[in-house]
N, C-alpha and C. Protein backbone atom coordinates (compact mmCIF):
# COMPACT_ATOMS: atom_id res chain seq x y z
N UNK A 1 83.45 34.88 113.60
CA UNK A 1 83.17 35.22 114.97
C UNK A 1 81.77 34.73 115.34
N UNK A 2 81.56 34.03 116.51
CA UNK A 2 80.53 33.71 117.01
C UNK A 2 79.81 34.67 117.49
N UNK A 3 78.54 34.57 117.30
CA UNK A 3 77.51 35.89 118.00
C UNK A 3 76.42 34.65 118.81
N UNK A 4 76.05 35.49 120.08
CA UNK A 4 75.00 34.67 120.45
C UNK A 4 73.71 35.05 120.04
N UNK A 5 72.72 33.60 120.49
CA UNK A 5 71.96 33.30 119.50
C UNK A 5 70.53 34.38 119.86
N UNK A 6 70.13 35.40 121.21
CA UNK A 6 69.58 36.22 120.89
C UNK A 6 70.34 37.80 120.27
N UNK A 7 71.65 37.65 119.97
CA UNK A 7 71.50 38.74 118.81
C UNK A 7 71.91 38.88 117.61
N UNK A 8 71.25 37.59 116.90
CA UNK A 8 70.85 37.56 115.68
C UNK A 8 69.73 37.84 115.28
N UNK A 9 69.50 39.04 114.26
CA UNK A 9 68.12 39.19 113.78
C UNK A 9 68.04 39.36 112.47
N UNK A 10 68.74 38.20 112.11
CA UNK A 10 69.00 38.04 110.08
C UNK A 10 68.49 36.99 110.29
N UNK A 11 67.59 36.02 110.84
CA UNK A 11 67.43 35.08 110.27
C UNK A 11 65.92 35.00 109.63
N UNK A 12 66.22 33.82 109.31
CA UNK A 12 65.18 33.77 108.03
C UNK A 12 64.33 32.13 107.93
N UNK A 13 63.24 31.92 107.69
CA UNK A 13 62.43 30.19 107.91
C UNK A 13 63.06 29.81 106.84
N UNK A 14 62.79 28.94 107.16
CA UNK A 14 63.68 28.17 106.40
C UNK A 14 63.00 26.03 106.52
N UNK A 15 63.78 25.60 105.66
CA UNK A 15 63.26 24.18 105.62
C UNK A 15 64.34 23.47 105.15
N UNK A 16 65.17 22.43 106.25
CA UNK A 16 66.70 21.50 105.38
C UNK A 16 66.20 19.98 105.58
N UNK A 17 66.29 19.42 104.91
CA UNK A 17 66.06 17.66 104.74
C UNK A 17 64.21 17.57 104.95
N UNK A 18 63.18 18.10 104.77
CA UNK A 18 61.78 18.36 105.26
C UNK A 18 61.92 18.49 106.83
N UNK A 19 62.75 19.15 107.80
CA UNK A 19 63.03 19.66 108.67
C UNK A 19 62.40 21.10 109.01
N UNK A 20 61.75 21.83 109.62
CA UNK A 20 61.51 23.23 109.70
C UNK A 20 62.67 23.49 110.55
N UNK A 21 63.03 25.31 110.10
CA UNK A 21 64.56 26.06 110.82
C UNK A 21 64.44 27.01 110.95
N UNK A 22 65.31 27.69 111.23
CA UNK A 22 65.99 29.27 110.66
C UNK A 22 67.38 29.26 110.32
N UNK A 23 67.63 29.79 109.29
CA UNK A 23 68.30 30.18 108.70
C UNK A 23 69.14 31.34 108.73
N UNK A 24 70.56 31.17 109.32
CA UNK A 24 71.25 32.80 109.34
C UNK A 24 72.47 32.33 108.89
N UNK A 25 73.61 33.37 108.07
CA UNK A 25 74.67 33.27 108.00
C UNK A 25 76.02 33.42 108.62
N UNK A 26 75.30 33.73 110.15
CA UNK A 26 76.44 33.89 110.93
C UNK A 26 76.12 32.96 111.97
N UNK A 27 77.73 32.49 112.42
CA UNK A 27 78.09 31.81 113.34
C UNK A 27 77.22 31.84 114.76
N UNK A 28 76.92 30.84 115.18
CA UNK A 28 75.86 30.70 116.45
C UNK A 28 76.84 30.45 117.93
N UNK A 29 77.02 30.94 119.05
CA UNK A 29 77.43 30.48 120.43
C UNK A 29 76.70 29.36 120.64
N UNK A 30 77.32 28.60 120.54
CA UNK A 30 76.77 26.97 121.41
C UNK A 30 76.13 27.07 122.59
N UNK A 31 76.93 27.90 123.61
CA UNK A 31 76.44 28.44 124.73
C UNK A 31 75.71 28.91 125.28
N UNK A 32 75.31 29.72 124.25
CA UNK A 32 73.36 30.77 124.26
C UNK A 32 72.72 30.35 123.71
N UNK A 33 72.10 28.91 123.29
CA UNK A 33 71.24 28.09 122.99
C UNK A 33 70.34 27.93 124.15
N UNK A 34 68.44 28.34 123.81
CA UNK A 34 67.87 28.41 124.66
C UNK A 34 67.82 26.35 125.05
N UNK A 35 66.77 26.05 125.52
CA UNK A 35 66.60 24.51 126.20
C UNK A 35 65.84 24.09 125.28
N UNK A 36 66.16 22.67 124.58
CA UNK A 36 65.33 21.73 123.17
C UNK A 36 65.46 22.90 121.51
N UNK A 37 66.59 23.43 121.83
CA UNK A 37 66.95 24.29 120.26
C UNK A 37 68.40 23.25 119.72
N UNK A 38 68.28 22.90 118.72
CA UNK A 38 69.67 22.62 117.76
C UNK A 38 70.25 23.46 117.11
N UNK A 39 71.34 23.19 117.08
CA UNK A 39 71.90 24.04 115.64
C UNK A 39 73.12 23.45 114.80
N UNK A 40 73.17 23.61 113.86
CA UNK A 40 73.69 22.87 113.06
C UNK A 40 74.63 23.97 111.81
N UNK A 41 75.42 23.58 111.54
CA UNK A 41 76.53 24.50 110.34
C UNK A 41 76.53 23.64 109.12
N UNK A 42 76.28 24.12 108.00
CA UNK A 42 76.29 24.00 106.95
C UNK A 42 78.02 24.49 106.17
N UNK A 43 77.94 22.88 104.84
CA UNK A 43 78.94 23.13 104.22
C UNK A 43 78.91 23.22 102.92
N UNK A 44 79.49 24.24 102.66
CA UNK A 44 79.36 24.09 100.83
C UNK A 44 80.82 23.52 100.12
N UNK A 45 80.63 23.11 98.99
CA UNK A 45 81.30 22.16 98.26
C UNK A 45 82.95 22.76 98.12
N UNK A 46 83.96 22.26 98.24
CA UNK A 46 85.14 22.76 97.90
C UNK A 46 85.91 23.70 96.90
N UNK A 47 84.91 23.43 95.58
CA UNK A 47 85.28 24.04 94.72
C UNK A 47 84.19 25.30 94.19
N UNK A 48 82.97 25.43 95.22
CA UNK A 48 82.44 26.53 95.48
C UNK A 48 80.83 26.16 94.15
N UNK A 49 80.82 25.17 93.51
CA UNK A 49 79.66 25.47 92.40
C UNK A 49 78.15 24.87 93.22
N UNK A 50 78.41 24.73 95.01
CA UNK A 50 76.85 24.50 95.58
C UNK A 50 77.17 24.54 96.89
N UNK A 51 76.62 26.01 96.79
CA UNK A 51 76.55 26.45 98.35
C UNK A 51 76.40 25.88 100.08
N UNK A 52 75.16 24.66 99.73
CA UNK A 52 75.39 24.06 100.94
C UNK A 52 75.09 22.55 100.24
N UNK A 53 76.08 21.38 100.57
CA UNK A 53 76.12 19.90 100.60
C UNK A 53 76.20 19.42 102.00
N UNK A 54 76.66 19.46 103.16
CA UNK A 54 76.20 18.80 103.89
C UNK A 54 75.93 19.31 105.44
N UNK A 55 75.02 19.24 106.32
CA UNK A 55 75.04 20.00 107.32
C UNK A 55 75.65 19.27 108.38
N UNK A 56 76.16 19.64 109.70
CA UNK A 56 77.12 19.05 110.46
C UNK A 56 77.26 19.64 111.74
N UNK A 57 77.10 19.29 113.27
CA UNK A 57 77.81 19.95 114.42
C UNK A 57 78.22 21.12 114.07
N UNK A 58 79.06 21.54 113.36
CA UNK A 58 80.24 22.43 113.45
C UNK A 58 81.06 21.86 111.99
N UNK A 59 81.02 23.20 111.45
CA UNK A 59 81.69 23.39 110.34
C UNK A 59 82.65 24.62 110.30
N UNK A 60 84.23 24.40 110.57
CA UNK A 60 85.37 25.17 110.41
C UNK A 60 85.90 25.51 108.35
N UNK A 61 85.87 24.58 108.22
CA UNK A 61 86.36 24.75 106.82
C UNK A 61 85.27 24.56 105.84
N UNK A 62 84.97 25.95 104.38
CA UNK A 62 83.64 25.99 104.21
C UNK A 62 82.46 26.26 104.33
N UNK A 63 82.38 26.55 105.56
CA UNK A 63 81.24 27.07 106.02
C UNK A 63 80.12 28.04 105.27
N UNK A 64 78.97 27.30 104.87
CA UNK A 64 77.79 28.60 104.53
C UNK A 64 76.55 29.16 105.20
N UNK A 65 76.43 28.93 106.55
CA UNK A 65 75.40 29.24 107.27
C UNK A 65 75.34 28.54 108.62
N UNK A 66 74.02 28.85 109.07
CA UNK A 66 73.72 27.98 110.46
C UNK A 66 72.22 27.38 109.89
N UNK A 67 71.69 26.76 110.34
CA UNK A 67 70.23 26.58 110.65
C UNK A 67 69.98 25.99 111.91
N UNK A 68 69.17 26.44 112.22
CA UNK A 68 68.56 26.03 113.87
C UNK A 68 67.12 25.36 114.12
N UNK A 69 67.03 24.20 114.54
CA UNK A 69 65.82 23.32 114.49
C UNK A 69 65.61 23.07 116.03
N UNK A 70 64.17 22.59 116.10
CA UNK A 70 63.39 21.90 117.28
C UNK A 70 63.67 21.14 116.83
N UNK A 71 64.08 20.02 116.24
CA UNK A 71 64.42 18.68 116.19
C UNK A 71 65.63 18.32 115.51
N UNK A 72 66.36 17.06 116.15
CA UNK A 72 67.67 16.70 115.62
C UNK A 72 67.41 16.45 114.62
N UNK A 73 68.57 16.49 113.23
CA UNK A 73 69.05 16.00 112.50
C UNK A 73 69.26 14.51 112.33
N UNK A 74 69.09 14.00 111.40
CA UNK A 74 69.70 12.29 111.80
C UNK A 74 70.75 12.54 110.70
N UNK A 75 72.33 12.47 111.72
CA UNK A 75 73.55 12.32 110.73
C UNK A 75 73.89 10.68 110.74
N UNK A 76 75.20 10.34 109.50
CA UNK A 76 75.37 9.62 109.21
C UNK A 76 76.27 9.00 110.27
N UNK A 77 77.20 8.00 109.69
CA UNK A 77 77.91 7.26 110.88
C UNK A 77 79.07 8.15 110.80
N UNK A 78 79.35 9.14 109.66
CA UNK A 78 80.89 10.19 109.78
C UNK A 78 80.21 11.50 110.30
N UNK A 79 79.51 11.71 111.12
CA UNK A 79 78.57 12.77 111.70
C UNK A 79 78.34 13.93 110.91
N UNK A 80 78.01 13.75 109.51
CA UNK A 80 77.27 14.59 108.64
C UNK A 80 76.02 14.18 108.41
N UNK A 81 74.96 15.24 107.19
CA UNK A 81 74.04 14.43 106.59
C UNK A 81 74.10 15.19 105.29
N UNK A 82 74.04 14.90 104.64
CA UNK A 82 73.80 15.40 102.87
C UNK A 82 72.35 16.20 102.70
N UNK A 83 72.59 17.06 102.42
CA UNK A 83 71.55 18.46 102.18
C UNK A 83 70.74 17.98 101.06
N UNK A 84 69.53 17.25 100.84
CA UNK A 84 68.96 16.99 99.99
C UNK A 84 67.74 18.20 99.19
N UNK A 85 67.42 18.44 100.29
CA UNK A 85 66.65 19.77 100.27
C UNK A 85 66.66 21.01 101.14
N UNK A 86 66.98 22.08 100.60
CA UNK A 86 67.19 22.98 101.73
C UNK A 86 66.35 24.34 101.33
N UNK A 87 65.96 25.29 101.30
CA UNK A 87 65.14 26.63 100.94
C UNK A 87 65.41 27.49 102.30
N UNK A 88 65.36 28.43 102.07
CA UNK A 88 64.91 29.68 102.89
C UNK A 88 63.82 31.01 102.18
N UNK A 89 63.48 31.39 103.02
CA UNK A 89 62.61 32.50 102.51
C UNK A 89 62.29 34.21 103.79
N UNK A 90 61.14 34.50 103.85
CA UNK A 90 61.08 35.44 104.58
C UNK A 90 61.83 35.71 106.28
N UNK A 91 62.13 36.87 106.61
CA UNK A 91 62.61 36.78 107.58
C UNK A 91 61.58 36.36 109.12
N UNK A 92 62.54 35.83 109.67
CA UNK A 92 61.50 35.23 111.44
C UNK A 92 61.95 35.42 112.24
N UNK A 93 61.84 35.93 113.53
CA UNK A 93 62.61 35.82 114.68
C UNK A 93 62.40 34.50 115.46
N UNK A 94 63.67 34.67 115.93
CA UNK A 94 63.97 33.24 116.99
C UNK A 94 63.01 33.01 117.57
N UNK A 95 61.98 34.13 118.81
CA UNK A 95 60.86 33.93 119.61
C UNK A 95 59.61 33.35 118.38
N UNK A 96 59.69 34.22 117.12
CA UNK A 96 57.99 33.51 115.76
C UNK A 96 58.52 32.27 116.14
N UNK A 97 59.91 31.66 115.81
CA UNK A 97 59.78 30.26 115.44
C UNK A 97 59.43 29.41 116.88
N UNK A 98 60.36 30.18 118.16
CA UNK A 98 59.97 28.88 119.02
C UNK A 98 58.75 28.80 119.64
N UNK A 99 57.80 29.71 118.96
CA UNK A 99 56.64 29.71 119.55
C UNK A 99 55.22 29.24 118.33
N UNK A 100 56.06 28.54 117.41
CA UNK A 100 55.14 27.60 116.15
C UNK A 100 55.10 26.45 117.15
N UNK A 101 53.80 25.76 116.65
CA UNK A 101 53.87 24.52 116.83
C UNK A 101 54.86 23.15 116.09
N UNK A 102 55.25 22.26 117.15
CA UNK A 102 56.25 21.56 116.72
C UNK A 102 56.09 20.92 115.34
């Protein structure tokens, strides 16, 4: 189930590809995205031994999270990108992050 994106308050900073984010495990409304926010769904591997391999638009099958960035992603030409590095850590609210410098 999708929740919109001011009432989530699980998320957490986070960092995917040397990207800064946040990090939550539930589904984001496309719709309640404030103006210059991304978001992106994470997939983990089929047979379950690594949680997130590639992040993507929208992930139906697999799915392990969201992360949400001030800046796009650069996906590939099959509109993924391969999770090279990803971390999370303490919790942040949506307003801490959009009010860091870019």
């Amino acid at each position: 189930m999708k929740r919109s994106i001011n009432e989530i308050s699980d998320f957490r900073r986070a960092e995917i590809n040397g990207i800064s984010a946040l990090y939550t495990d539930t589904r984001i409304d496309r719709n309640s995205l404030p103006q210059d926010v991304f978001v992106y769904d994470m997939r983990c591997s089929d047979d379950g031994d690594e949680d997130f391999c590639t992040v993507e638009p929208i992930v139906s099958v697999n799915y392990s999270g969201t992360v949400v960035t001030k800046h796009e992603i650069p996906m590939n030409a099959e509109g993924y990108a391969d999770i090279e590095d990803f971390g999370y850590d303490e919790e942040m609210s949506l307003e801490e992050f959009l009010a860091e410098e870019p």
